[in-house]
N, C-alpha and C. Protein backbone atom coordinates (compact mmCIF):
# COMPACT_ATOMS: atom_id res chain seq x y z
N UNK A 1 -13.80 -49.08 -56.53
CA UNK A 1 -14.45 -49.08 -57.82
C UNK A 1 -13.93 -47.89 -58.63
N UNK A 2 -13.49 -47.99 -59.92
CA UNK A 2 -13.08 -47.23 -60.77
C UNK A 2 -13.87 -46.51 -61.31
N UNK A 3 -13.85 -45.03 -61.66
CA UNK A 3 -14.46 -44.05 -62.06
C UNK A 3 -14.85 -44.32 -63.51
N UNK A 4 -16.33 -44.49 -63.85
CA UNK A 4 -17.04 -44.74 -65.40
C UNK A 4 -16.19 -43.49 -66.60
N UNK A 5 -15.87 -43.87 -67.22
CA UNK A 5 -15.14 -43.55 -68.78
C UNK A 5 -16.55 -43.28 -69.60
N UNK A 6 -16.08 -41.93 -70.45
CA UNK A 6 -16.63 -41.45 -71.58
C UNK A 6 -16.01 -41.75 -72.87
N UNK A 7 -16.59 -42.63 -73.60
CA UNK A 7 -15.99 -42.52 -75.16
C UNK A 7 -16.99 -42.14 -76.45
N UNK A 8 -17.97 -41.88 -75.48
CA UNK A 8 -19.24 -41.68 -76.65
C UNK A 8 -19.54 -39.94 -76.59
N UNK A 9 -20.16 -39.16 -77.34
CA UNK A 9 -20.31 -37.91 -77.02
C UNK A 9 -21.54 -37.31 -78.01
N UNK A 10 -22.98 -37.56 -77.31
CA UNK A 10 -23.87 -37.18 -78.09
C UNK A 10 -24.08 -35.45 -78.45
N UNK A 11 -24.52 -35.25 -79.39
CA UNK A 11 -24.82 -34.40 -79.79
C UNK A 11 -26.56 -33.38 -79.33
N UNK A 12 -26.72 -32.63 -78.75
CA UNK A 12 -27.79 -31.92 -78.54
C UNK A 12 -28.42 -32.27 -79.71
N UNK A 13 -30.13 -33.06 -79.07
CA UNK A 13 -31.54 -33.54 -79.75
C UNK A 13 -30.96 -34.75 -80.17
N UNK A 14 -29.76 -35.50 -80.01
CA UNK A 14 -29.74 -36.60 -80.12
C UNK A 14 -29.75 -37.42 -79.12
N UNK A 15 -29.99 -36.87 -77.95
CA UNK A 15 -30.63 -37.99 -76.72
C UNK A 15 -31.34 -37.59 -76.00
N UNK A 16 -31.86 -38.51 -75.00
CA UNK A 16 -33.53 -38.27 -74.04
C UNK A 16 -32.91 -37.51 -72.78
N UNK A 17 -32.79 -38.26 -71.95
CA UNK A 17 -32.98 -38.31 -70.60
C UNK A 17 -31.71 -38.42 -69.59
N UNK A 18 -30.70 -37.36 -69.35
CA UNK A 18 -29.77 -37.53 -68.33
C UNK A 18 -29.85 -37.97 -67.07
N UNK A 19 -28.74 -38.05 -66.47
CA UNK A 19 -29.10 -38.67 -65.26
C UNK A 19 -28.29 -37.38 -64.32
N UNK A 20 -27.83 -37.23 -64.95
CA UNK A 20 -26.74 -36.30 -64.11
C UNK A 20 -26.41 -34.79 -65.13
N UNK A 21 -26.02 -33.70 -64.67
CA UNK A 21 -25.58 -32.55 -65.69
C UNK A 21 -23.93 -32.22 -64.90
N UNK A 22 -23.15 -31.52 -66.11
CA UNK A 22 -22.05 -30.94 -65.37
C UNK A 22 -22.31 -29.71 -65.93
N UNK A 23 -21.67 -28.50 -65.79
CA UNK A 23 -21.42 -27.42 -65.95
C UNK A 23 -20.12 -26.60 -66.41
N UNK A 24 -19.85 -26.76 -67.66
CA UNK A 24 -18.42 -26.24 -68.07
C UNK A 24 -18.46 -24.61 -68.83
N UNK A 25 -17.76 -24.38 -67.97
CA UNK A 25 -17.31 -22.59 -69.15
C UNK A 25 -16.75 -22.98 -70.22
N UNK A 26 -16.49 -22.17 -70.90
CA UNK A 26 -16.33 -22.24 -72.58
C UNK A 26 -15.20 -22.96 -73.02
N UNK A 27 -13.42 -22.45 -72.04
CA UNK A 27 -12.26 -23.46 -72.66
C UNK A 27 -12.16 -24.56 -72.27
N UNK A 28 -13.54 -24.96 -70.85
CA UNK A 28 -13.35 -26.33 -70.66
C UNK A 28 -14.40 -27.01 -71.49
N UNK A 29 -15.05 -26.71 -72.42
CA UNK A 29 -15.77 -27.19 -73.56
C UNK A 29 -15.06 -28.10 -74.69
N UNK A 30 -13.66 -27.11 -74.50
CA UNK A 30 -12.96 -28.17 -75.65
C UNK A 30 -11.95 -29.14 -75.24
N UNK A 31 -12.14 -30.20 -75.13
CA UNK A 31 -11.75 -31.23 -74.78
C UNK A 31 -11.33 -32.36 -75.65
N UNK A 32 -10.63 -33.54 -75.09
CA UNK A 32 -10.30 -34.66 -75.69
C UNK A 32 -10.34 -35.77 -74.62
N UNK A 33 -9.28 -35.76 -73.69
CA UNK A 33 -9.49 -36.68 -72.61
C UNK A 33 -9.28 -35.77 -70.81
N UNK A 34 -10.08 -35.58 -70.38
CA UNK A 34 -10.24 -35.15 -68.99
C UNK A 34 -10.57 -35.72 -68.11
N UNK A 35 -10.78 -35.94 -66.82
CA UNK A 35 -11.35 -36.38 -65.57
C UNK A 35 -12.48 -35.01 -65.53
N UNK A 36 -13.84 -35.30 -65.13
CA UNK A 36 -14.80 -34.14 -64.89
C UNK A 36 -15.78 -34.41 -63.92
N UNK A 37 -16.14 -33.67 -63.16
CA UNK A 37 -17.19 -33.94 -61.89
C UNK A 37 -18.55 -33.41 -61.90
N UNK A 38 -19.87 -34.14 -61.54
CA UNK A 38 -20.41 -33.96 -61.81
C UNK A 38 -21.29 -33.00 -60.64
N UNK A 39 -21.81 -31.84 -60.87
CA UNK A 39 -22.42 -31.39 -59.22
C UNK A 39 -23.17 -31.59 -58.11
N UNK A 40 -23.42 -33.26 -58.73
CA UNK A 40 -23.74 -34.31 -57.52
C UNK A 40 -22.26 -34.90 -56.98
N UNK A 41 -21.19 -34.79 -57.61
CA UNK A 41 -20.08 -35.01 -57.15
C UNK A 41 -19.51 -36.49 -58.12
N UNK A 42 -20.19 -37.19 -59.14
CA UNK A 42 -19.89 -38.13 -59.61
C UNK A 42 -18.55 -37.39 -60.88
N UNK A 43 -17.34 -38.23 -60.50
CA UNK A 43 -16.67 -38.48 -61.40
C UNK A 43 -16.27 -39.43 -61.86
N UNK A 44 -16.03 -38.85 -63.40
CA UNK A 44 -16.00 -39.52 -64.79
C UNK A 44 -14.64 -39.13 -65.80
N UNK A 45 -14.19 -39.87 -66.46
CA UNK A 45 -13.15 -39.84 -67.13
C UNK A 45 -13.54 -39.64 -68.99
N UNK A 46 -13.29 -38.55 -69.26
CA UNK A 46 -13.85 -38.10 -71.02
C UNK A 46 -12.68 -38.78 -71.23
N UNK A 47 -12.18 -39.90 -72.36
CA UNK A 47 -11.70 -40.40 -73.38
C UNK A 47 -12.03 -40.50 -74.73
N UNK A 48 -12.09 -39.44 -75.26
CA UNK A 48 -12.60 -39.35 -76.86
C UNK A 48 -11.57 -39.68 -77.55
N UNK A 49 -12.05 -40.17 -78.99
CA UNK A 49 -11.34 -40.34 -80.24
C UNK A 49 -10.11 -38.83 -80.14
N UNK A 50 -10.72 -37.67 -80.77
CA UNK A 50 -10.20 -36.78 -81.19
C UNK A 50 -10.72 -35.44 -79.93
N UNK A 51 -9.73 -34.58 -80.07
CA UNK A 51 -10.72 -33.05 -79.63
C UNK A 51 -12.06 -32.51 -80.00
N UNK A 52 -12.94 -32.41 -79.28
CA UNK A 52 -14.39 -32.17 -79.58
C UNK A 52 -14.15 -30.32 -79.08
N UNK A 53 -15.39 -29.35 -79.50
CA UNK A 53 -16.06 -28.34 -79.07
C UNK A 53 -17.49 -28.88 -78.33
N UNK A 54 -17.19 -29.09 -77.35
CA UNK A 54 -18.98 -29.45 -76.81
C UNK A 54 -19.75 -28.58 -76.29
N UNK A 55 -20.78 -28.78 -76.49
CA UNK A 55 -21.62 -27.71 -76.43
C UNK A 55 -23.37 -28.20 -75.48
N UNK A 56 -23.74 -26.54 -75.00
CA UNK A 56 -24.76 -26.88 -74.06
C UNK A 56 -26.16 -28.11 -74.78
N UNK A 57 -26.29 -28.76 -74.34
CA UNK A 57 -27.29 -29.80 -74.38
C UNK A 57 -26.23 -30.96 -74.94
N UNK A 58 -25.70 -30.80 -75.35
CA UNK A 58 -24.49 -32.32 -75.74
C UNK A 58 -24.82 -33.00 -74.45
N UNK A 59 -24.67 -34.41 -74.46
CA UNK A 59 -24.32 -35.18 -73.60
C UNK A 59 -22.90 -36.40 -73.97
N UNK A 60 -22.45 -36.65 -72.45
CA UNK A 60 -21.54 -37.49 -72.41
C UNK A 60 -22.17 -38.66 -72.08
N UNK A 61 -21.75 -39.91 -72.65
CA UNK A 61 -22.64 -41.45 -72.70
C UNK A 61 -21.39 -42.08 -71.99
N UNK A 62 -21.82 -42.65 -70.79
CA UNK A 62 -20.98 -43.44 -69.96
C UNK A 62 -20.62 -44.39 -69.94
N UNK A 63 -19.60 -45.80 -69.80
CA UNK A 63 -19.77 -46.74 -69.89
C UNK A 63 -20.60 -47.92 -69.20
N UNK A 64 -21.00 -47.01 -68.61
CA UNK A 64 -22.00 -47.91 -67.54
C UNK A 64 -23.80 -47.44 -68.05
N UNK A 65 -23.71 -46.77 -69.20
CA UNK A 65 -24.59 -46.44 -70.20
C UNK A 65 -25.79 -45.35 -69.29
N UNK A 66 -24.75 -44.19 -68.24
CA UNK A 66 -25.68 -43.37 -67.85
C UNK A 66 -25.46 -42.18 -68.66
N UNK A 67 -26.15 -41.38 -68.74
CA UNK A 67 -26.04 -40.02 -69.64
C UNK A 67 -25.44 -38.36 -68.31
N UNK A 68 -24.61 -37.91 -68.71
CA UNK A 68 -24.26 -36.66 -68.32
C UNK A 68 -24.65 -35.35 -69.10
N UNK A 69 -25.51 -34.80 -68.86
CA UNK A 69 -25.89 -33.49 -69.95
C UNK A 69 -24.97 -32.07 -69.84
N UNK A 70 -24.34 -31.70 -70.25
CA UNK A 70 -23.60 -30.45 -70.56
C UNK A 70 -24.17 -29.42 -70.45
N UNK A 71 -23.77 -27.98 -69.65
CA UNK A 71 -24.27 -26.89 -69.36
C UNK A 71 -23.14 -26.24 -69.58
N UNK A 72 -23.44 -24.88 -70.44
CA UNK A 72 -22.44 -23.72 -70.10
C UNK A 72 -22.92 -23.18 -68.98
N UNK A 73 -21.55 -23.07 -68.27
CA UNK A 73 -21.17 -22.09 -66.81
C UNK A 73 -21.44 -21.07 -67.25
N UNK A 74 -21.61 -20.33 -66.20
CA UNK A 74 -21.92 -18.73 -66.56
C UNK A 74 -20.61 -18.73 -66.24
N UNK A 75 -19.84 -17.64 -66.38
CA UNK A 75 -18.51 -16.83 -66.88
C UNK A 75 -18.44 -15.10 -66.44
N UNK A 76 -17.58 -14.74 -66.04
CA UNK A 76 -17.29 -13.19 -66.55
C UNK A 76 -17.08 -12.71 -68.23
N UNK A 77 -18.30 -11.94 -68.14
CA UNK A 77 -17.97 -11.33 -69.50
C UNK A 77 -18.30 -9.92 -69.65
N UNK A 78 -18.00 -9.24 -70.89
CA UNK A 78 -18.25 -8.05 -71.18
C UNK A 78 -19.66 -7.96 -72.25
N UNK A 79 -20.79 -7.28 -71.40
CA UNK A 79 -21.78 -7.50 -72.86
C UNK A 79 -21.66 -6.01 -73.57
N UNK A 80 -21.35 -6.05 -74.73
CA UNK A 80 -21.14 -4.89 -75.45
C UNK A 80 -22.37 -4.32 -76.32
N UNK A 81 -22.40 -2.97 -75.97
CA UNK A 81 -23.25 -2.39 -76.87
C UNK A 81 -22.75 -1.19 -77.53
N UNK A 82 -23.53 -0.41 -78.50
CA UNK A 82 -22.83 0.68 -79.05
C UNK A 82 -24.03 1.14 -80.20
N UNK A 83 -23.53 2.29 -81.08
CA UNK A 83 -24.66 2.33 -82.25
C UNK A 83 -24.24 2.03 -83.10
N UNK A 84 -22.83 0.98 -83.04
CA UNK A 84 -22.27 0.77 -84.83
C UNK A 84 -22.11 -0.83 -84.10
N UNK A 85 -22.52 -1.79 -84.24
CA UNK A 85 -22.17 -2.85 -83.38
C UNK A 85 -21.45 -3.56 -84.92
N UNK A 86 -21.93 -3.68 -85.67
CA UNK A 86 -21.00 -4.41 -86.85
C UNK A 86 -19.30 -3.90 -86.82
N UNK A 87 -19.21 -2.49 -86.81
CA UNK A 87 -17.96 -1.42 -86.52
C UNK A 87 -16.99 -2.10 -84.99
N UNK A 88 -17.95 -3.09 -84.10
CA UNK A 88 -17.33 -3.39 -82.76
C UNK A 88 -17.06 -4.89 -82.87
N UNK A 89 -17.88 -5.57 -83.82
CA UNK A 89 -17.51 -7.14 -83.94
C UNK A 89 -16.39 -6.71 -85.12
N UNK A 90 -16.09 -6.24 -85.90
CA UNK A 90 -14.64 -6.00 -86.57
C UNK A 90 -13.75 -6.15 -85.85
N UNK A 91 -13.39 -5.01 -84.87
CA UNK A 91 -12.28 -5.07 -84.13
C UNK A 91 -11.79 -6.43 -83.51
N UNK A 92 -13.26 -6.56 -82.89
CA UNK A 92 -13.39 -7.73 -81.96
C UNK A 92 -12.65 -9.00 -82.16
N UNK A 93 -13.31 -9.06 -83.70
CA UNK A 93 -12.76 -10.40 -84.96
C UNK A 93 -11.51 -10.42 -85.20
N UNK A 94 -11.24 -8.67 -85.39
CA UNK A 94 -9.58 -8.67 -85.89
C UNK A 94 -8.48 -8.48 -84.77
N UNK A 95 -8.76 -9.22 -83.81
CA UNK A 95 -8.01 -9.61 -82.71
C UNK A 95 -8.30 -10.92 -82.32
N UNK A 96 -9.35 -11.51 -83.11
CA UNK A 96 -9.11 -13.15 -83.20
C UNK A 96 -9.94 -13.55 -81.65
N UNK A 97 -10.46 -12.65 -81.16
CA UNK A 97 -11.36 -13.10 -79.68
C UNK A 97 -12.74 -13.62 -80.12
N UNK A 98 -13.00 -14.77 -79.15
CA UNK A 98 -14.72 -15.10 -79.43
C UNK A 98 -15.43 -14.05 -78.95
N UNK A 99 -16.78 -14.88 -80.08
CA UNK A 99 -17.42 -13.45 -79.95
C UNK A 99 -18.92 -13.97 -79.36
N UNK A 100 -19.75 -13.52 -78.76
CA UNK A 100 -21.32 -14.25 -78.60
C UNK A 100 -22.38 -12.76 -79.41
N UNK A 101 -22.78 -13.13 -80.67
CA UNK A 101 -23.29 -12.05 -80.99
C UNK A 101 -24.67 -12.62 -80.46
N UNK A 102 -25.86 -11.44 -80.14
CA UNK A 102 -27.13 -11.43 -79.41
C UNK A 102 -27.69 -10.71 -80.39
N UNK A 103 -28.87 -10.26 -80.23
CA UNK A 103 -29.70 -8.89 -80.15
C UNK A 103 -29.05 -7.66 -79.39
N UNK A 104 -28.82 -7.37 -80.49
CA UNK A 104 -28.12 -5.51 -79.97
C UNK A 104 -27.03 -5.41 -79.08
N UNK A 105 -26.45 -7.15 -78.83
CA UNK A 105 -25.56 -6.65 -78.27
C UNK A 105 -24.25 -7.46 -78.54
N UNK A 106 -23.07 -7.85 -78.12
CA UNK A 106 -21.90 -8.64 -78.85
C UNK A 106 -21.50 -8.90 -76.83
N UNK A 107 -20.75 -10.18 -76.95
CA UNK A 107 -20.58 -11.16 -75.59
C UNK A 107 -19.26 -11.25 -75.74
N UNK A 108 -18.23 -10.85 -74.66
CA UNK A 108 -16.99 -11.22 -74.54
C UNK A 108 -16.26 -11.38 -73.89
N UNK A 109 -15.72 -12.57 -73.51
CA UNK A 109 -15.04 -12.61 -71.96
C UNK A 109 -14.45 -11.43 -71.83
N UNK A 110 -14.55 -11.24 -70.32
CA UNK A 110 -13.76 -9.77 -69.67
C UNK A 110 -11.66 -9.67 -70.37
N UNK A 111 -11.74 -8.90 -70.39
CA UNK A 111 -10.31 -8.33 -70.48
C UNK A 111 -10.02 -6.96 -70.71
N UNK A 112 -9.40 -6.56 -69.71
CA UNK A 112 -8.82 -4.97 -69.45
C UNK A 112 -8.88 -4.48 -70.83
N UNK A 113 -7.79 -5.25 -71.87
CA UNK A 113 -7.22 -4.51 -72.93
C UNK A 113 -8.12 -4.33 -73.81
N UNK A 114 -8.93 -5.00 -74.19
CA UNK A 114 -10.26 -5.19 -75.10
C UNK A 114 -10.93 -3.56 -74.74
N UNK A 115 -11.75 -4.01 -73.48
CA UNK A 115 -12.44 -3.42 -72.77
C UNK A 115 -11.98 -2.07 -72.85
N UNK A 116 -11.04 -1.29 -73.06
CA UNK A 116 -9.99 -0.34 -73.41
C UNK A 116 -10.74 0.22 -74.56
N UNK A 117 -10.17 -0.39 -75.36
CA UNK A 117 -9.83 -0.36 -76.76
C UNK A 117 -11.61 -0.20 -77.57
N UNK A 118 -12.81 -0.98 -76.93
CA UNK A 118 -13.75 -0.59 -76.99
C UNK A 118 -14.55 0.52 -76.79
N UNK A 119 -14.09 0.51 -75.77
CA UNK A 119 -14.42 2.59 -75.15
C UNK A 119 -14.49 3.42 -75.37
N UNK A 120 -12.77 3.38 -76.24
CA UNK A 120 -12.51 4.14 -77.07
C UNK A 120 -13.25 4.24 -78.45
N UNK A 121 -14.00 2.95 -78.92
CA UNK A 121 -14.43 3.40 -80.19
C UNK A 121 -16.12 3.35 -79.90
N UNK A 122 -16.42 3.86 -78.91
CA UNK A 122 -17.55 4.17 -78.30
C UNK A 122 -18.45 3.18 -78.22
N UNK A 123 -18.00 2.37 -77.22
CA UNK A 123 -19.05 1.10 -76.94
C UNK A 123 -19.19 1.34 -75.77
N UNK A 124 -20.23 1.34 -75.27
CA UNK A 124 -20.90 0.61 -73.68
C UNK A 124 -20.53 -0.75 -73.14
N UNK A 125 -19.65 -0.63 -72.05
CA UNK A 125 -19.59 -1.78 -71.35
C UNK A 125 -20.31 -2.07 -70.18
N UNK A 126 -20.87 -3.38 -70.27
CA UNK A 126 -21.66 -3.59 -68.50
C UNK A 126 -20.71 -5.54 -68.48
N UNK A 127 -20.14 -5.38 -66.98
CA UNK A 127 -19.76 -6.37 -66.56
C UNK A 127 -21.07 -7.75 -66.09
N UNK A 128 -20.77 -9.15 -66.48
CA UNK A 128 -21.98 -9.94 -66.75
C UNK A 128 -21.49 -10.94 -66.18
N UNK A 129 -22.02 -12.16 -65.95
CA UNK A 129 -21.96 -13.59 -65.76
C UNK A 129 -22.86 -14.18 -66.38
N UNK A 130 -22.51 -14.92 -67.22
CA UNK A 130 -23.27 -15.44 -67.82
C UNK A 130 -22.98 -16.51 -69.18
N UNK A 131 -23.40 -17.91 -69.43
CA UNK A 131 -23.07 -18.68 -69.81
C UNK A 131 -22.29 -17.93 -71.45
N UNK A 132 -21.64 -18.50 -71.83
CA UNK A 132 -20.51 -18.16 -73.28
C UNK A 132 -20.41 -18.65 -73.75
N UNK A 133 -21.47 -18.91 -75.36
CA UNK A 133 -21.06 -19.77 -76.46
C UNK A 133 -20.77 -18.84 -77.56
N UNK A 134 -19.55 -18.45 -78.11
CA UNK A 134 -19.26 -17.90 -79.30
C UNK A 134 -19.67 -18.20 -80.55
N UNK A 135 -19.51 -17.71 -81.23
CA UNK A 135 -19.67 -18.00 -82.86
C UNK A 135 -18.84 -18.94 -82.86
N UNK A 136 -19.29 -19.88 -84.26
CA UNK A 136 -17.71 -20.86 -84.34
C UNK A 136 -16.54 -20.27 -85.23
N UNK A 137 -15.93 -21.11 -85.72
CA UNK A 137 -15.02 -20.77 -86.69
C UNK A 137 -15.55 -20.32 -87.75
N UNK A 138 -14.74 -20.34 -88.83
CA UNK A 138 -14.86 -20.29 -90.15
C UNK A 138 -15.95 -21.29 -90.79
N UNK A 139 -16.53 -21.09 -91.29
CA UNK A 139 -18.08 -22.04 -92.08
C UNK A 139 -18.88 -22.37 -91.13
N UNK A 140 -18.85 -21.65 -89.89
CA UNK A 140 -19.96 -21.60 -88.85
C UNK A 140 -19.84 -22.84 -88.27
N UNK A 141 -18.79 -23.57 -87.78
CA UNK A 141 -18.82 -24.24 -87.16
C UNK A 141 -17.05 -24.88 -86.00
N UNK A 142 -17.36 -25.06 -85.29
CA UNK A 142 -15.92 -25.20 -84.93
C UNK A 142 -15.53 -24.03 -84.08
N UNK A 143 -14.21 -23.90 -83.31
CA UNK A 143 -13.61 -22.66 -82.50
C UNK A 143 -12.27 -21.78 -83.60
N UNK A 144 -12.47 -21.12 -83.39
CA UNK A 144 -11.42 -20.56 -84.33
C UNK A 144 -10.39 -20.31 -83.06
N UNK A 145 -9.40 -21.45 -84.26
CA UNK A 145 -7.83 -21.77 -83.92
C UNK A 145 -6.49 -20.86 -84.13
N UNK A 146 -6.98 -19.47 -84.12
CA UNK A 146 -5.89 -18.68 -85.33
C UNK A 146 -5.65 -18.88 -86.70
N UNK A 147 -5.03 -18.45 -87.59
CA UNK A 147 -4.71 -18.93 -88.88
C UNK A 147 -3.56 -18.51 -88.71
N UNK A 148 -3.25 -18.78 -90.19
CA UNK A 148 -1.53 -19.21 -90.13
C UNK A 148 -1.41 -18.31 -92.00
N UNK A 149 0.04 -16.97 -91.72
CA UNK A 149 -0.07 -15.71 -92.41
C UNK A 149 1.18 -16.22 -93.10
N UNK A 150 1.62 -17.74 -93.42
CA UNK A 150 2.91 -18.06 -93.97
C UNK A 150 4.64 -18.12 -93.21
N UNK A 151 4.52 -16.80 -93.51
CA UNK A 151 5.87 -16.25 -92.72
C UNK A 151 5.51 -16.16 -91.16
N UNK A 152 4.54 -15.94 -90.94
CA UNK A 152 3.86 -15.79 -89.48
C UNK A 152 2.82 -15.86 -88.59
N UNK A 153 2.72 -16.57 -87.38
CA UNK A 153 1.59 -17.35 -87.24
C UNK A 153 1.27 -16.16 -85.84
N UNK A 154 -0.12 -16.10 -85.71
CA UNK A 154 -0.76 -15.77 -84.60
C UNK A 154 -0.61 -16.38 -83.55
């Protein structure tokens, strides 16, 4: 028996009742067509139209019309704090990294060089696990893709 296909992809508060959840960290969020398992072990084949950002409570609609509900994985990250935190999502931004802003504090996957470079402009780092949804793109929605400087692209 062949593994049930996804072509449908609800949106969080637009459906009831899953049957099953998977658990994806953040770059396996963005998708188009994948094979994905579920942690009862059911796999399923995502075939979407286009590339989606999916996100926690989204569900995947099966062809066999069961529902899969979406979880962000917890992750390694850096939760940042400091007393200028607007002064630390700058940098942050102007290196084009997602960002998870909180209460008092800014979310960022781990990386040496970051993590550096923060230190230095007097932030507190504590190492975390914990699920990672960034800001979106530009008009608050979407992943930011880089932009493009004419002569030179990011």
């Amino acid at each position: 028996m062949s593994a049930p296909r996804c072509h449908v992809l609800h949106r969080a508060g637009n459906w009831s009742v899953a049957q099953a959840a998977i658990a994806l960290d953040y770059e396996s969020r963005l998708l188009r067509r994948k094979r994905l398992q579920t942690g009862c072990g059911q796999v399923f084949f995502v075939d979407l139209a286009e590339t989606v950002n999916v996100n926690e409570g989204d569900a995947f609609e099966l062809t066999d019309g069961r529902l899969v509900a979406v979880r962000a994985a917890p992750e390694p990250l850096h939760a940042v704090r400091g007393d200028n935190l607007a002064r630390l999502a700058w940098h942050i931004g102007n290196r084009h990294t997602p960002c998870q802003i909180g209460s008092g504090q800014l979310l960022i996957r781990r990386d040496p060089v970051l993590a550096d470079m923060l230190r230095r402009l007097g932030a507190e780092l504590r190492d975390i696990n914990a699920p990672f949804t960034p800001e979106g793109g530009a008009y608050g929605h979407g992943r930011t893709m880089g932009h493009d400087h004419h002569a030179h692209d990011h």
